[in-house]
C-alpha atoms as a PDB file:
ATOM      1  CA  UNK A   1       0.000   0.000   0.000  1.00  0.00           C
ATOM      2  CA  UNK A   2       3.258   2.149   1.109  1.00  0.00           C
ATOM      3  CA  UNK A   3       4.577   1.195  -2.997  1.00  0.00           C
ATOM      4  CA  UNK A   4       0.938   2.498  -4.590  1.00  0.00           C
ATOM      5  CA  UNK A   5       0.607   5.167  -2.181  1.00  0.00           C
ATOM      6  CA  UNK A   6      -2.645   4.018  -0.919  1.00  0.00           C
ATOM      7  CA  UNK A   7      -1.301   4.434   2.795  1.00  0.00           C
ATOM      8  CA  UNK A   8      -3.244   6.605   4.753  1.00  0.00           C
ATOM      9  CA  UNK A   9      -5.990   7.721   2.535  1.00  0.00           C
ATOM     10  CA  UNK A  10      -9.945   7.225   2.561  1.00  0.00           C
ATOM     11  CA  UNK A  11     -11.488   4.091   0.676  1.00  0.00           C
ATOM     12  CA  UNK A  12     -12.105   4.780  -2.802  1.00  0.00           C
ATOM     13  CA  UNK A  13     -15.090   6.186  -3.416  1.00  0.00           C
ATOM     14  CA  UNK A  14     -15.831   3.435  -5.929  1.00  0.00           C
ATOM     15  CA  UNK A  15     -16.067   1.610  -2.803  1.00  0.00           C
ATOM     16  CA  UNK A  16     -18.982   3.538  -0.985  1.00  0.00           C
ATOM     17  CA  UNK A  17     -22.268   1.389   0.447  1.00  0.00           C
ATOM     18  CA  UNK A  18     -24.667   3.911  -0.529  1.00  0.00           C
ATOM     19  CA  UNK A  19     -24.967   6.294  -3.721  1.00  0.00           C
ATOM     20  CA  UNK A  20     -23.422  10.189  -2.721  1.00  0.00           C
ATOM     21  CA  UNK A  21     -27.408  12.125  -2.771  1.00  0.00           C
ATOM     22  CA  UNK A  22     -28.820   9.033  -0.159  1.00  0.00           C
ATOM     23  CA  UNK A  23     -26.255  10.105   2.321  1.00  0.00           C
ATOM     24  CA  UNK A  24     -25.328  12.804   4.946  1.00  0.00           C
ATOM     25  CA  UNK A  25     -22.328  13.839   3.204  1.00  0.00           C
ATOM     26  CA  UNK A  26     -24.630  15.444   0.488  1.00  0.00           C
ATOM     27  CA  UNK A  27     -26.067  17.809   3.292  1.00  0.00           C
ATOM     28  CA  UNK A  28     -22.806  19.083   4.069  1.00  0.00           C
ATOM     29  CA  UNK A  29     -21.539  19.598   0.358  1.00  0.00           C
ATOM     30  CA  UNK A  30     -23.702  19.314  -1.966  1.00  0.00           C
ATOM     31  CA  UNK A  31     -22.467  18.287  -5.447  1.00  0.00           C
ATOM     32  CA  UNK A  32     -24.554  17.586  -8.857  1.00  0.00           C
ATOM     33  CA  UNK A  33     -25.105  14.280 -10.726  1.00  0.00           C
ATOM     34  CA  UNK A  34     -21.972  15.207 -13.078  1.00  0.00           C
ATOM     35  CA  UNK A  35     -19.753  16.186  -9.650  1.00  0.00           C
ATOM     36  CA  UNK A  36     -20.363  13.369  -7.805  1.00  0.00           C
ATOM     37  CA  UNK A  37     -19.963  10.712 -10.684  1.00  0.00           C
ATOM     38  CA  UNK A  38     -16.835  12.692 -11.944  1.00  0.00           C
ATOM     39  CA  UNK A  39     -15.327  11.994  -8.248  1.00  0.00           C
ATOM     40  CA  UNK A  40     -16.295   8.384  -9.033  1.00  0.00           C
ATOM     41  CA  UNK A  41     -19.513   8.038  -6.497  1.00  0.00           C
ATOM     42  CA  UNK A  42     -22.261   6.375  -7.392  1.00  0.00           C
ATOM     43  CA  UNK A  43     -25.511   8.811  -8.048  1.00  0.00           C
ATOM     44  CA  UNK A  44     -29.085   7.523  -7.238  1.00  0.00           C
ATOM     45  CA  UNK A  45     -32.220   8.491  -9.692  1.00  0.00           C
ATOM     46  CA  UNK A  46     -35.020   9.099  -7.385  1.00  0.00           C
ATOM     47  CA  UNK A  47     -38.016   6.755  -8.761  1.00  0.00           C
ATOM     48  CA  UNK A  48     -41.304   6.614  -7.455  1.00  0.00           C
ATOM     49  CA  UNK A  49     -41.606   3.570  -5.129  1.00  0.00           C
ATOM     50  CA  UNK A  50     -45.307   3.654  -4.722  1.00  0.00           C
ATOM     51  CA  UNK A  51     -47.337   1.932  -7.597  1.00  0.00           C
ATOM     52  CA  UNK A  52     -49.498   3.259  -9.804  1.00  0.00           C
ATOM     53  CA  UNK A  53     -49.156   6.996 -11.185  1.00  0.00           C
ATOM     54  CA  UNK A  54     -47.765  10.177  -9.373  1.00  0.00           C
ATOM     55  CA  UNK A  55     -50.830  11.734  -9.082  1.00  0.00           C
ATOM     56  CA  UNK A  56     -52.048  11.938  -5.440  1.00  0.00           C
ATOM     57  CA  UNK A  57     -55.086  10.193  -4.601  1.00  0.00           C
ATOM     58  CA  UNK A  58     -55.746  11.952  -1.609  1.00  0.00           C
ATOM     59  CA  UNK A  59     -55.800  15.726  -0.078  1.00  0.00           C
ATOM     60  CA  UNK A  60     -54.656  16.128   3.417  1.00  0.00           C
ATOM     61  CA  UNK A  61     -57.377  17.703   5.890  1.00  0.00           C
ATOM     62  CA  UNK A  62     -56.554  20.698   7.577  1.00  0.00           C
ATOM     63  CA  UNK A  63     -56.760  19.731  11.137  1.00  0.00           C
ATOM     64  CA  UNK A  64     -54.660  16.378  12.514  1.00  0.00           C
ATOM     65  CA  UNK A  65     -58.838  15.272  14.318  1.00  0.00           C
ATOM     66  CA  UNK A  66     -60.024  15.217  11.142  1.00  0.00           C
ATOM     67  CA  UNK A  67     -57.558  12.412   9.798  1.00  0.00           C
ATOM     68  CA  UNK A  68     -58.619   8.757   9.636  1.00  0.00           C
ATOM     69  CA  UNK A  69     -56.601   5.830   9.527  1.00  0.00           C
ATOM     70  CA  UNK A  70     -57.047   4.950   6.437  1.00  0.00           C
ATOM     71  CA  UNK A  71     -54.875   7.789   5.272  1.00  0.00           C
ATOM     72  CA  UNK A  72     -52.077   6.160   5.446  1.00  0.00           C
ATOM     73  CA  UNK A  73     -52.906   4.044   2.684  1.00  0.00           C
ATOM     74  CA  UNK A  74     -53.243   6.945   0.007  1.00  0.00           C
ATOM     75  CA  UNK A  75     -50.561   9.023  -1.209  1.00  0.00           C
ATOM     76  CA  UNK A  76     -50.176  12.536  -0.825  1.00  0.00           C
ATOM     77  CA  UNK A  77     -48.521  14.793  -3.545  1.00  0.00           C
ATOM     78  CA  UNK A  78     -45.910  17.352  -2.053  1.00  0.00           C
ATOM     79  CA  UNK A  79     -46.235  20.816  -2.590  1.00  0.00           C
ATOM     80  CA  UNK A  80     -42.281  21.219  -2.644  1.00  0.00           C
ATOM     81  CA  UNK A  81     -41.579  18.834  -5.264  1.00  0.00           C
ATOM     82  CA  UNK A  82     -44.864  16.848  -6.383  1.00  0.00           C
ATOM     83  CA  UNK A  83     -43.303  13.796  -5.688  1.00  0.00           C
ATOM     84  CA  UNK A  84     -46.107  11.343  -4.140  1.00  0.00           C
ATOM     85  CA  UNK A  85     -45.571  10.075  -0.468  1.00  0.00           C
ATOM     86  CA  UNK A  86     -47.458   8.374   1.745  1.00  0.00           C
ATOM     87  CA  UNK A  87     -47.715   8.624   5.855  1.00  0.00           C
ATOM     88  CA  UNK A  88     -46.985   5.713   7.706  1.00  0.00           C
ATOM     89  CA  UNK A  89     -48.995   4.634  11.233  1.00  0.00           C
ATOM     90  CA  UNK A  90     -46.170   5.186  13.503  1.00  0.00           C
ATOM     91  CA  UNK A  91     -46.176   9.193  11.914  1.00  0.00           C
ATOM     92  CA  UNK A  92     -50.066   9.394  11.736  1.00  0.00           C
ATOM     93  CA  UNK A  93     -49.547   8.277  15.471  1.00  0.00           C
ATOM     94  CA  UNK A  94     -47.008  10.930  16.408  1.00  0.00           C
ATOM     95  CA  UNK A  95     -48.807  13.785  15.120  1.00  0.00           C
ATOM     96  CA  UNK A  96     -51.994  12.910  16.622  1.00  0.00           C
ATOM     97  CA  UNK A  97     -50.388  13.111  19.975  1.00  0.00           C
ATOM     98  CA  UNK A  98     -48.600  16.308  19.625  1.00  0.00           C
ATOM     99  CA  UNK A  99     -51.941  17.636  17.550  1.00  0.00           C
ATOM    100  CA  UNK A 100     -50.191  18.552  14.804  1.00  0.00           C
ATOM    101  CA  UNK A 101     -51.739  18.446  10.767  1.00  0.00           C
ATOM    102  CA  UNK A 102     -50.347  16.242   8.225  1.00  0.00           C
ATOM    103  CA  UNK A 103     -47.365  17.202   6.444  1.00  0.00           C
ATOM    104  CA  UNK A 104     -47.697  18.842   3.146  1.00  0.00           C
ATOM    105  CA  UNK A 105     -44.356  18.307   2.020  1.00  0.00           C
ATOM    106  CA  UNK A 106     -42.702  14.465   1.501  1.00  0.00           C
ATOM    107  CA  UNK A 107     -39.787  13.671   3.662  1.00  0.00           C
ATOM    108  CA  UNK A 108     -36.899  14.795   1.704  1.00  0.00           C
ATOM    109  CA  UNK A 109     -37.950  18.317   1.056  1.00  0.00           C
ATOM    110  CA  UNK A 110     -38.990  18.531   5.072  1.00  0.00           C
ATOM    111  CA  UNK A 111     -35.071  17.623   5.346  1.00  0.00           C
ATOM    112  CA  UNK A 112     -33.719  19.753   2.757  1.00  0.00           C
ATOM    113  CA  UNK A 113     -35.779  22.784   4.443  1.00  0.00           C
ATOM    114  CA  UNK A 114     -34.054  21.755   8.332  1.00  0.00           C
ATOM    115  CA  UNK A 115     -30.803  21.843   6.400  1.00  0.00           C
ATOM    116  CA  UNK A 116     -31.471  25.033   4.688  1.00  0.00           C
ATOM    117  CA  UNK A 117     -32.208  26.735   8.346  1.00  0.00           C
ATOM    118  CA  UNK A 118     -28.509  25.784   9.835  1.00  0.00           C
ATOM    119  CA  UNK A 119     -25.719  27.893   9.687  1.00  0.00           C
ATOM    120  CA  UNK A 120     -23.559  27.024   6.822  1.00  0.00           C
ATOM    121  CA  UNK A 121     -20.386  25.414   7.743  1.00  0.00           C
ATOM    122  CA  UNK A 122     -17.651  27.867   7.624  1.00  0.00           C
ATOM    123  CA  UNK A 123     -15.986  29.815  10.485  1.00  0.00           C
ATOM    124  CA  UNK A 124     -15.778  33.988  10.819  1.00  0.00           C
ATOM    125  CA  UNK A 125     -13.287  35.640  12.951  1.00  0.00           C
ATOM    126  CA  UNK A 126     -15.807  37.807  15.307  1.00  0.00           C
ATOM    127  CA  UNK A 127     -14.866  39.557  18.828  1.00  0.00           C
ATOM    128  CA  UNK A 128     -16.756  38.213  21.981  1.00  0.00           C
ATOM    129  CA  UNK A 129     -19.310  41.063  22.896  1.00  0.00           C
ATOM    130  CA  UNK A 130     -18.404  41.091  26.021  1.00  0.00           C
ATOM    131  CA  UNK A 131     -14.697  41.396  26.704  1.00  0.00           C
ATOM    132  CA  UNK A 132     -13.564  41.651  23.028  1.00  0.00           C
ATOM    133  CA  UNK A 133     -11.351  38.652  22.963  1.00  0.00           C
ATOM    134  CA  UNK A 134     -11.156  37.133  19.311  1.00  0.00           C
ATOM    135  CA  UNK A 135     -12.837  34.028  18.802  1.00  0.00           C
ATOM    136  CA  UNK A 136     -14.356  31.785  15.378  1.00  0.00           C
ATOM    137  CA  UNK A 137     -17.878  31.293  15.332  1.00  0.00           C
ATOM    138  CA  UNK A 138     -20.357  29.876  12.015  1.00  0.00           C
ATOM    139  CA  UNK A 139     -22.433  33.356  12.515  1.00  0.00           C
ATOM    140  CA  UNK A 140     -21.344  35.693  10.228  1.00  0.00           C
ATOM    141  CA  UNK A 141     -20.735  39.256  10.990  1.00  0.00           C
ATOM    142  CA  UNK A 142     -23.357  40.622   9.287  1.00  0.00           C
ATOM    143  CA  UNK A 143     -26.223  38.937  11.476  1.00  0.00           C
ATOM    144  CA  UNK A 144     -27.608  40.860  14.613  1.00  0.00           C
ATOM    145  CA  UNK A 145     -26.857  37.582  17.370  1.00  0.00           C
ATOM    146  CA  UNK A 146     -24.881  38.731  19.999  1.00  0.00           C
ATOM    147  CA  UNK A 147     -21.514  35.599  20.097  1.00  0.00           C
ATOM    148  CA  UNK A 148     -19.645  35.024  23.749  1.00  0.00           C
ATOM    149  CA  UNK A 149     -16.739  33.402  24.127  1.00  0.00           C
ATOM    150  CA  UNK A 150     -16.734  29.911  26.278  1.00  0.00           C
ATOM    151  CA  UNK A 151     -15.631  32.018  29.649  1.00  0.00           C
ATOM    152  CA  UNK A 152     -18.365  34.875  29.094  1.00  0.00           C
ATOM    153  CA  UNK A 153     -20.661  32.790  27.969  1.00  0.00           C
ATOM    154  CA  UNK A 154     -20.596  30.256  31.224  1.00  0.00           C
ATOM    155  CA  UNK A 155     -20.617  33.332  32.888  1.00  0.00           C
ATOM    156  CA  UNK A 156     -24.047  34.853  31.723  1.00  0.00           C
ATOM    157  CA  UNK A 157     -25.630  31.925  32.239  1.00  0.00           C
ATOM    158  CA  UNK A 158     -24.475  30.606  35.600  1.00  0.00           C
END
């Protein structure tokens, strides 16, 4: 390994389990079809795993009490990306307790919209607000959040 100079570096990514889009790597750097292939991963086509056409055969009700059980054997169409989903029991079951409504958008785009809300992943030099002491933090400068260092911070809050 030494001789081919494989020593030391990652598995090939010829060699990955899963295609680059189906995993969390693609939420922290997302690359297109043509990217990802060119790097040698694998890219996965996203098909529609329910049978029949991609038309929904069902419109959500506006209020999580008005849902019956069979609704988790219809598809919904989401308003993101039109892509049919269904909702399984378990989910029907979770939102009924916390009284929430049924989701409008399929699972993906509901991820893709938590990702979208993080702070991107990238460090700025800012001063602690308190005793001015440089320090790297993901909010930018620009935004209005007030950033502590670690010993003002424990401070404020204990």
């Amino acid at each position: 390994m030494k001789s081919t100079g494989e020593w030391g570096q990652f598995f090939p990514a010829s060699l990955a389990l899963f295609p680059y889009n189906e995993t969390v790597a693609a939420d922290h750097r997302e690359m297109t079809k043509e990217e990802a292939t060119g790097l040698g991963y694998t890219w996965a086509e996203r098909e529609d795993d329910l049978e029949g056409t991609t038309e929904a055969s069902f419109t959500p009700p506006s209020t999580i009490a008005e849902a019956q059980d069979d609704c988790t054997e219809k598809r919904l169409s989401c308003t993101g990306c039109k892509h049919p989903f269904k909702i399984t029991m378990q989910e029907l079951s979770l939102l009924r307790r916390k009284n929430l409504p049924l989701p409008t958008e399929c699972f993906l785009c509901r991820h893709r919209a938590r990702m979208a809300r993080r702070n991107p992943r990238k460090l700025y030099d800012r001063k602690c607000e308190n005793c001015r002491k440089g320090i790297e933090t993901t909010y930018s400068p620009e935004r209005p959040e007030k950033v502590f260092c670690e010993e003002c911070y424990v401070k404020t809050v204990y």
